[in-house]
Protein backbone atom coordinates (compact mmCIF):
# COMPACT_ATOMS: atom_id res chain seq x y z
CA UNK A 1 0.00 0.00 0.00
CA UNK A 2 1.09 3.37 -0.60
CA UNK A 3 2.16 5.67 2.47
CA UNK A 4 2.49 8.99 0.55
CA UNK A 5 4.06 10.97 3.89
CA UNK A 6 5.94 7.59 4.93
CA UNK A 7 7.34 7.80 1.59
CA UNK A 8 8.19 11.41 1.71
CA UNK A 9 9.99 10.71 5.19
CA UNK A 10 11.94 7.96 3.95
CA UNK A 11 13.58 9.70 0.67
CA UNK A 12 10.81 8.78 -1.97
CA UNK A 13 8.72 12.20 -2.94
CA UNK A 14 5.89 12.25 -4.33
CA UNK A 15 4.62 14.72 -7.00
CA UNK A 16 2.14 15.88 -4.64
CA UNK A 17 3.50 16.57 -1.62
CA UNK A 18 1.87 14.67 1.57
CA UNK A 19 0.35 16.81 4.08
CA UNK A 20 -0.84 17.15 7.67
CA UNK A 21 -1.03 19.79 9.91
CA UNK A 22 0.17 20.41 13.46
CA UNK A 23 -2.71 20.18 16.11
CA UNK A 24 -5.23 19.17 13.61
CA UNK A 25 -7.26 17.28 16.48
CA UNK A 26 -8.29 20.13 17.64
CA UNK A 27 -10.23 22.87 19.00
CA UNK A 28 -11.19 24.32 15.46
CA UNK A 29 -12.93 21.25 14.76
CA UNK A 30 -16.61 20.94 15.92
CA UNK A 31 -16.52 17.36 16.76
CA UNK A 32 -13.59 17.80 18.89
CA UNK A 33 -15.53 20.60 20.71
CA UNK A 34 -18.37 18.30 20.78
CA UNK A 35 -16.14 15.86 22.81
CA UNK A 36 -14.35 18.21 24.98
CA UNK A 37 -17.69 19.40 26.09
CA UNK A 38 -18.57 16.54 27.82
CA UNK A 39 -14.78 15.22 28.87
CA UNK A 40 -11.65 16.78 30.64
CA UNK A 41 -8.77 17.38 28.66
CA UNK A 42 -6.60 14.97 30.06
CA UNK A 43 -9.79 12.12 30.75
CA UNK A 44 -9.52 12.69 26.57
CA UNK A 45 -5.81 11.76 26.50
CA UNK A 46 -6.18 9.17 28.93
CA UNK A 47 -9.37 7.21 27.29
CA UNK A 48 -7.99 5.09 24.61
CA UNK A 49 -11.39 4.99 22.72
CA UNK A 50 -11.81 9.32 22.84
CA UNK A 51 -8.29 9.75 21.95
CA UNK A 52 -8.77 7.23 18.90
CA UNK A 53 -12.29 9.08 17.71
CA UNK A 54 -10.11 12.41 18.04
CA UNK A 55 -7.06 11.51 15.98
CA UNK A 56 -9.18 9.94 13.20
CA UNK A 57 -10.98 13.18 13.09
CA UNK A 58 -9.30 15.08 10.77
CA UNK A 59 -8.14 12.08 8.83
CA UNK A 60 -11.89 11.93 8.34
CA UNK A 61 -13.01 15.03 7.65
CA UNK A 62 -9.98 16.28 5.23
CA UNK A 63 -7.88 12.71 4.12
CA UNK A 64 -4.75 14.38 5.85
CA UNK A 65 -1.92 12.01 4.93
CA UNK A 66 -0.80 11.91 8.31
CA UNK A 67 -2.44 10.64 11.64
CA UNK A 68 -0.67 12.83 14.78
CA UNK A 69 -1.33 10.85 18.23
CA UNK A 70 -3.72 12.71 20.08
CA UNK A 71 -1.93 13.20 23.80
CA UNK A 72 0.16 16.11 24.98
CA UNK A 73 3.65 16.56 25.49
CA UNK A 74 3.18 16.93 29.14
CA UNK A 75 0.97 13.97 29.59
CA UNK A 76 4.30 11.87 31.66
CA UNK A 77 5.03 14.23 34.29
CA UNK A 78 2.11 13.34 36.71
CA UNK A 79 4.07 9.35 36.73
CA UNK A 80 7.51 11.46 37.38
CA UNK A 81 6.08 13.47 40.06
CA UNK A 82 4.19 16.67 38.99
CA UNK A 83 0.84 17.58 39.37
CA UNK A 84 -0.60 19.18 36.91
CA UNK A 85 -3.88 20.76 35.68
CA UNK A 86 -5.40 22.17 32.33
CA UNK A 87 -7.16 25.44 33.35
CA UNK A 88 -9.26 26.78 30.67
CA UNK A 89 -7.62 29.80 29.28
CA UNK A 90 -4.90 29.16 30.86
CA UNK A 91 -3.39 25.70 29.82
CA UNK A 92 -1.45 23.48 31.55
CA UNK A 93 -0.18 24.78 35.34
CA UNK A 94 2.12 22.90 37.31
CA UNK A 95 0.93 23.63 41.17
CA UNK A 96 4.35 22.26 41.92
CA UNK A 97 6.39 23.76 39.92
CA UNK A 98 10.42 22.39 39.58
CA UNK A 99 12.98 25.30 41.57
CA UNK A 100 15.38 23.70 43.65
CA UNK A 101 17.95 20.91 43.60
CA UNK A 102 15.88 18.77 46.03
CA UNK A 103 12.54 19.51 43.23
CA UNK A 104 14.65 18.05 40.22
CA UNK A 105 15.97 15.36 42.72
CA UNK A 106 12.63 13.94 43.67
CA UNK A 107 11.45 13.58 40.63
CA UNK A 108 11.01 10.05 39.22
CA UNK A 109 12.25 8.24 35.96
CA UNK A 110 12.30 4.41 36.53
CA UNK A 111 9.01 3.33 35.38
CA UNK A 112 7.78 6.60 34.39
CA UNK A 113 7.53 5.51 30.45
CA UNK A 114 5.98 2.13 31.57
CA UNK A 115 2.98 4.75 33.66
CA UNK A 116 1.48 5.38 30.25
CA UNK A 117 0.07 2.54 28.81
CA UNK A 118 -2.92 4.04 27.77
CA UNK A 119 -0.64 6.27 25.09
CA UNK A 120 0.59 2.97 23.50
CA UNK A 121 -3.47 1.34 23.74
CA UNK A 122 -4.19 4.58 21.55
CA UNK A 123 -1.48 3.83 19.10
CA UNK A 124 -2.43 0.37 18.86
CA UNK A 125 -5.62 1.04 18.85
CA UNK A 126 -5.03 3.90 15.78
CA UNK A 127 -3.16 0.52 14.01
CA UNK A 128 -5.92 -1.02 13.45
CA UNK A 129 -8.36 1.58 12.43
CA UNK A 130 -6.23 3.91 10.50
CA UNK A 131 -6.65 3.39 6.76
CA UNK A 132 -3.38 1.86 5.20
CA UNK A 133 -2.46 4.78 2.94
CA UNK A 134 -2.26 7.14 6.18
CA UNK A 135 1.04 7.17 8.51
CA UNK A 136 0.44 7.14 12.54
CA UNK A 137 2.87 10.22 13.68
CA UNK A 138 3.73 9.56 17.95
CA UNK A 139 5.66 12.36 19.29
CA UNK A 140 6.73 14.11 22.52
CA UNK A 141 8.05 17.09 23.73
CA UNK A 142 11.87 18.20 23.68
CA UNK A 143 13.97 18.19 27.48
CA UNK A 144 13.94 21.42 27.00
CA UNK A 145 10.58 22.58 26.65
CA UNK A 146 9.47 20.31 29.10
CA UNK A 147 11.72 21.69 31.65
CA UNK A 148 10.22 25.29 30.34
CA UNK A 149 6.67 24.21 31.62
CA UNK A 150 8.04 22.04 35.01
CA UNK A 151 10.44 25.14 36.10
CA UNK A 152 7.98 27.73 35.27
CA UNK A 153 4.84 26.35 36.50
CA UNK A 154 2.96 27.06 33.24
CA UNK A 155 3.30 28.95 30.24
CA UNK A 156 5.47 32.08 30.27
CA UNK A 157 6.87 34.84 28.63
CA UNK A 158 10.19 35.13 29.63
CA UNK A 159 11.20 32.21 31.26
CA UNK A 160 12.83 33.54 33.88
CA UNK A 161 12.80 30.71 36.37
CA UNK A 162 14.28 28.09 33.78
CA UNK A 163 16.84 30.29 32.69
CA UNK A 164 17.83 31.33 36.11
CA UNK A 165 18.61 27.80 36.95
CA UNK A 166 20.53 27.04 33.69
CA UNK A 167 22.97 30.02 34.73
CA UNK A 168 23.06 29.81 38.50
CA UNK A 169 22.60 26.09 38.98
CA UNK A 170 24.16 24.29 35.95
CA UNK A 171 24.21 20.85 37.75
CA UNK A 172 20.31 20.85 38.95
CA UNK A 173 19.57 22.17 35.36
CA UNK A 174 21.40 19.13 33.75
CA UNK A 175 20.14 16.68 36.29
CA UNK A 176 16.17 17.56 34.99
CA UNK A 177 17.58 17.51 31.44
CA UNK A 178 19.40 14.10 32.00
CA UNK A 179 16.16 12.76 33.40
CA UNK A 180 13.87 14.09 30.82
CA UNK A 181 15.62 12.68 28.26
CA UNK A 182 15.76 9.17 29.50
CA UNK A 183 12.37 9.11 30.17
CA UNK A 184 11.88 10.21 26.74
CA UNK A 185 14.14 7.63 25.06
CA UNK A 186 12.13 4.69 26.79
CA UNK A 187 8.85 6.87 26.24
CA UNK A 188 9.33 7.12 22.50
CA UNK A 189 11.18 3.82 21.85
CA UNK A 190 7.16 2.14 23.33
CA UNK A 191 5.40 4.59 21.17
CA UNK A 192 7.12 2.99 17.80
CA UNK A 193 6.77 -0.52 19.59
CA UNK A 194 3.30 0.29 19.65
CA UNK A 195 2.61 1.37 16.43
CA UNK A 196 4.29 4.74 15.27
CA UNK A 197 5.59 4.88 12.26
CA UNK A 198 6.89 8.03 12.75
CA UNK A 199 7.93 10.35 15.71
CA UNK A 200 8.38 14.01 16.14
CA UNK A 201 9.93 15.68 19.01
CA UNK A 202 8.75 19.64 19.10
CA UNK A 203 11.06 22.01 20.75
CA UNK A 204 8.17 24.73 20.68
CA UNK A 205 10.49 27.17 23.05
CA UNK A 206 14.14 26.19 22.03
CA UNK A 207 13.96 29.36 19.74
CA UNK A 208 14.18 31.34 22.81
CA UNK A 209 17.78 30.83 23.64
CA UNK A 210 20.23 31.75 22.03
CA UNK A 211 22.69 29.29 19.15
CA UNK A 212 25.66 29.66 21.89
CA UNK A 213 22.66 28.97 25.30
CA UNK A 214 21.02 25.80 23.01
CA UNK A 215 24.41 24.86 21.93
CA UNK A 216 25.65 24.18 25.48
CA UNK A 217 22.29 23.48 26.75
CA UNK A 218 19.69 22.10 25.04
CA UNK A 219 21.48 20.33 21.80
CA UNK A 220 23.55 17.31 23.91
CA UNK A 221 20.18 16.12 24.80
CA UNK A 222 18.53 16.14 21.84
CA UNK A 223 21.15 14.60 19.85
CA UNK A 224 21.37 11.88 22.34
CA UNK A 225 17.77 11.18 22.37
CA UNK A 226 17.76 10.82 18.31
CA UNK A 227 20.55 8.87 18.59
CA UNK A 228 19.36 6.58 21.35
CA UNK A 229 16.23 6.15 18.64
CA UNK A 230 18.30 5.87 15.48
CA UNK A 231 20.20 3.03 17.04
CA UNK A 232 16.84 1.44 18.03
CA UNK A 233 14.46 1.48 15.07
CA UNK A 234 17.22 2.75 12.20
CA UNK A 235 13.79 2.62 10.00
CA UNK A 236 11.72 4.79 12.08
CA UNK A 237 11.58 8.01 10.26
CA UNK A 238 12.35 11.12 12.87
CA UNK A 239 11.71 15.10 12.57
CA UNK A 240 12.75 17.72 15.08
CA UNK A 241 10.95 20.92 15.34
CA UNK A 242 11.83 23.88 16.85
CA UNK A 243 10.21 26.80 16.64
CA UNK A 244 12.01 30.35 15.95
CA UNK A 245 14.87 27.65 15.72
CA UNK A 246 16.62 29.10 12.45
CA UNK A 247 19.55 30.08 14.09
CA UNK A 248 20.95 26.85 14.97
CA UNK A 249 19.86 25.13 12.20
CA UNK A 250 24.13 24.74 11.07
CA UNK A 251 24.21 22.83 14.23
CA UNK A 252 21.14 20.86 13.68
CA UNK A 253 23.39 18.98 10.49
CA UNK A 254 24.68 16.55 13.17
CA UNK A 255 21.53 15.46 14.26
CA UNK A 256 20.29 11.54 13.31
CA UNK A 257 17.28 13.29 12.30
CA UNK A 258 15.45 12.74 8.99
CA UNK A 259 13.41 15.57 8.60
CA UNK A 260 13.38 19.06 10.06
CA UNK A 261 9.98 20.97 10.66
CA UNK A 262 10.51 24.98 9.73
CA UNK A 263 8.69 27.94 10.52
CA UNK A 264 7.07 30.62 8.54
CA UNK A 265 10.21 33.14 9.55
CA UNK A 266 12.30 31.76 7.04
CA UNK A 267 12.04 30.29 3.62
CA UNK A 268 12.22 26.36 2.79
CA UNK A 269 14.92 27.50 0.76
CA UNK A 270 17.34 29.15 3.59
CA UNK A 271 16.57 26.63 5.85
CA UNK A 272 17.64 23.56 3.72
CA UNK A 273 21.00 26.09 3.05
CA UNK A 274 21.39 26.45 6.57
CA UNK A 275 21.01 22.95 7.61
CA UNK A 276 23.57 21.56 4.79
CA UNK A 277 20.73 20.31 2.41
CA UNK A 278 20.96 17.15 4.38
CA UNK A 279 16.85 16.86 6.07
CA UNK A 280 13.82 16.68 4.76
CA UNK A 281 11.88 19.59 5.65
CA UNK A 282 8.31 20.00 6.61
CA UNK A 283 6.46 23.22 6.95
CA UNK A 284 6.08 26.25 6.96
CA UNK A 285 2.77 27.77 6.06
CA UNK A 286 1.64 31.08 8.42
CA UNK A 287 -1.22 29.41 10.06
CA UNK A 288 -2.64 32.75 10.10
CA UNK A 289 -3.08 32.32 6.41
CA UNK A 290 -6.02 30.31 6.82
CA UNK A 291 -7.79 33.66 8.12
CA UNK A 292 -7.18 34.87 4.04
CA UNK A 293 -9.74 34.68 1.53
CA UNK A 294 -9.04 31.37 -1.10
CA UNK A 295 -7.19 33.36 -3.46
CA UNK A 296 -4.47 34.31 -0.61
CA UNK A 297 -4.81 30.66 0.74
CA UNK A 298 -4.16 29.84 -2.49
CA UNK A 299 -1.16 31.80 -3.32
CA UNK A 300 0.67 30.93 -0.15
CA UNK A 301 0.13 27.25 -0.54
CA UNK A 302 1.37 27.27 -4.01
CA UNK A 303 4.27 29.20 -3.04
CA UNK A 304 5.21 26.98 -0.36
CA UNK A 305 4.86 23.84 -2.76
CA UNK A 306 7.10 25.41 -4.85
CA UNK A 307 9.58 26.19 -2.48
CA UNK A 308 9.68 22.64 -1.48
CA UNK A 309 10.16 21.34 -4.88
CA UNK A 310 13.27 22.87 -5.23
CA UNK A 311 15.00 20.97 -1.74
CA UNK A 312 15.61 17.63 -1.13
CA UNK A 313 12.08 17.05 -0.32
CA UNK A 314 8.88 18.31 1.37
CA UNK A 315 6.06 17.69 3.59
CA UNK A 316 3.46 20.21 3.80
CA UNK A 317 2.23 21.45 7.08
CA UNK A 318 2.31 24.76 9.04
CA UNK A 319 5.00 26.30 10.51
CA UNK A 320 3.41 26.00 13.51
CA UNK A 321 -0.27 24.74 15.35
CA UNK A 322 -3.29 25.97 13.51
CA UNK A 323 -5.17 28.42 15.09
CA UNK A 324 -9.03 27.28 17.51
CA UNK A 325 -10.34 29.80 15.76
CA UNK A 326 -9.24 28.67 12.02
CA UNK A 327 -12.46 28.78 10.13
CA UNK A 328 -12.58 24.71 8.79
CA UNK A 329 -13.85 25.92 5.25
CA UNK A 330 -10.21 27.41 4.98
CA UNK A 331 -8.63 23.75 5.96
CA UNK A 332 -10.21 22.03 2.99
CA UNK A 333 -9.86 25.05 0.63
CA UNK A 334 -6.31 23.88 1.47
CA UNK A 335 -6.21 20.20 0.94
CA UNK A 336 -7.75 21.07 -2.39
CA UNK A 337 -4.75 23.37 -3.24
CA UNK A 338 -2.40 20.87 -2.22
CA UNK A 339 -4.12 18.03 -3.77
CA UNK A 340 -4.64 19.92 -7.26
CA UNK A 341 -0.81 20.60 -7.16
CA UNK A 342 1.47 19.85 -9.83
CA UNK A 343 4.84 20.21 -10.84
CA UNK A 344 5.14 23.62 -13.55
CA UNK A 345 7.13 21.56 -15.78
């Protein structure tokens, strides 16, 4: 059967790119609105039948090429420890928040991956019911932007906590970072044992530091974790994504990655220069776009094709989450774009 994004992932483009978008199980949907009315957030990530009818959703409703797990990134840190809580309009808010050596010391890693076994029902669950043409996408969060959420409590704006402790307490910040990341090796190598075909790990606030700060800090454990993977399932198709991340994309050529996601900041073109033209790159539509009339939709998705055409190959998606308040006319105006593609000559 043919796995057009597979495909794309592993070297063999298509004419038509493949496409999904990031967050597409979500809140701009109606169904998924229907759903959350009546469930918790995290009851919806932790009910293996919900979180199947959600990730199918959009597969549904627009034949995206790709099937993204529906969980969260922070859905492991209760089992190490943390209590959290998804506060409307605020998100998620850690009520005890990571600060001190004795914080990063308590928290847990043996088992933690092991805590989760309805994330790997999901996925096998998914198996079964995804059509064969689509590819199941697992994924977690980066160390780094996990520690952003632990150290701050929540979302933030300057991350001042996190970044205190990487300058004034180097050996408590590499302590959470060491942990994080070996949860996340045995967390991601049971999502692909489970069913993913593919995994992404975002780094949604890496692009906050700077190339010498995510150099020093951040990159060691990110390389180690896609390394740690590569050596596990050398067929699994990986892609790192880091938003605002253009900066160290140089650095990003020694990652045992196979496909880098890029924002809207920076053209397809510039980003496959920067990282060496050795990745795969997926992106980078404004999700704001989708707020256009057709003709702009239209123009922007062409343009991005085209970029993509010209690198060593493409997946279409956005250069970053669409938008709750995306009007869903504008999704499949879209996939008809995409789908009507063709090369110029």
């Amino acid at each position: 059967m043919d796995k057009p994004l597979l495909n794309a992932l592993q070297g063999k483009q298509p004419e038509v790119p493949p496409v999904w978008i990031m967050r597409q199980a979500g809140r701009f949907l109606p169904e998924y609105r229907a759903i959350r009315a009546e469930n918790s957030f995290l009851d919806m990530c932790k009910t293996p039948e919900l979180a199947t009818e959600v990730t199918l959703l959009p597969v549904e409703k627009f034949d995206m090429d790709g099937a993204i797990l529906f969980s969260d990134i922070l859905i492991f840190s209760e089992p190490m420890g943390m209590n959290l809580e998804f506060i409307e309009g605020r998100g998620p808010v850690f009520h005890n928040p990571v600060r001190t050596r004795e914080d990063v010391e308590a928290l847990k890693t043996e088992g933690v991956a092991g805590e989760v076994g309805f994330v790997y029902e999901t996925l096998g669950s998914l198996s079964k019911y995804l059509p064969e043409s689509k590819t199941l996408i697992g994924f977690a969060g980066a160390p780094f932007t996990l520690a952003c959420y632990m150290v701050e409590g929540g979302a933030s704006r300057n991350y001042t906590y996190l970044k205190a402790m990487m300058y004034n307490d180097e050996r408590s910040f590499h302590l959470l970072m060491e942990k994080l990341s070996t949860v996340l090796e045995g967390y991601l190598s049971s999502q692909i044992q489970a069913g993913a075909e593919v995994i992404q790990l975002f780094d949604t606030f890496g692009g906050v530091l700077s190339c010498f700060d995510y150099e020093r800090y951040v990159f060691p454990y990110v390389k180690r974790i896609f390394n740690t993977l590569k050596g596990q399932f050398p067929g699994t198709p990986l892609i790192y994504f880091a938003k605002n991340g253009f900066s160290f994309f140089p650095l990003l050529q020694e990652l045992k990655a196979d496909c880098l996601g890029v924002d809207w900041s920076v053209s397809l073109a510039d980003a496959a220069e920067r990282s060496g033209n050795r990745f795969i790159l997926q992106g980078n539509m404004d999700p704001v776009v989708l707020f256009g009339g057709s003709d702009v939709i239209e123009r922007e998705a062409k343009r991005v094709i085209e970029e993509g055409r010209k690198i060593k190959g493409h997946v279409f998606n956005l250069g970053h989450g669409i938008l709750p308040e995306t009007p869903v006319d504008s999704v499949r105006t879209l996939l008809e774009v995409i789908r009507c593609s063709q090369p110029l000559s």
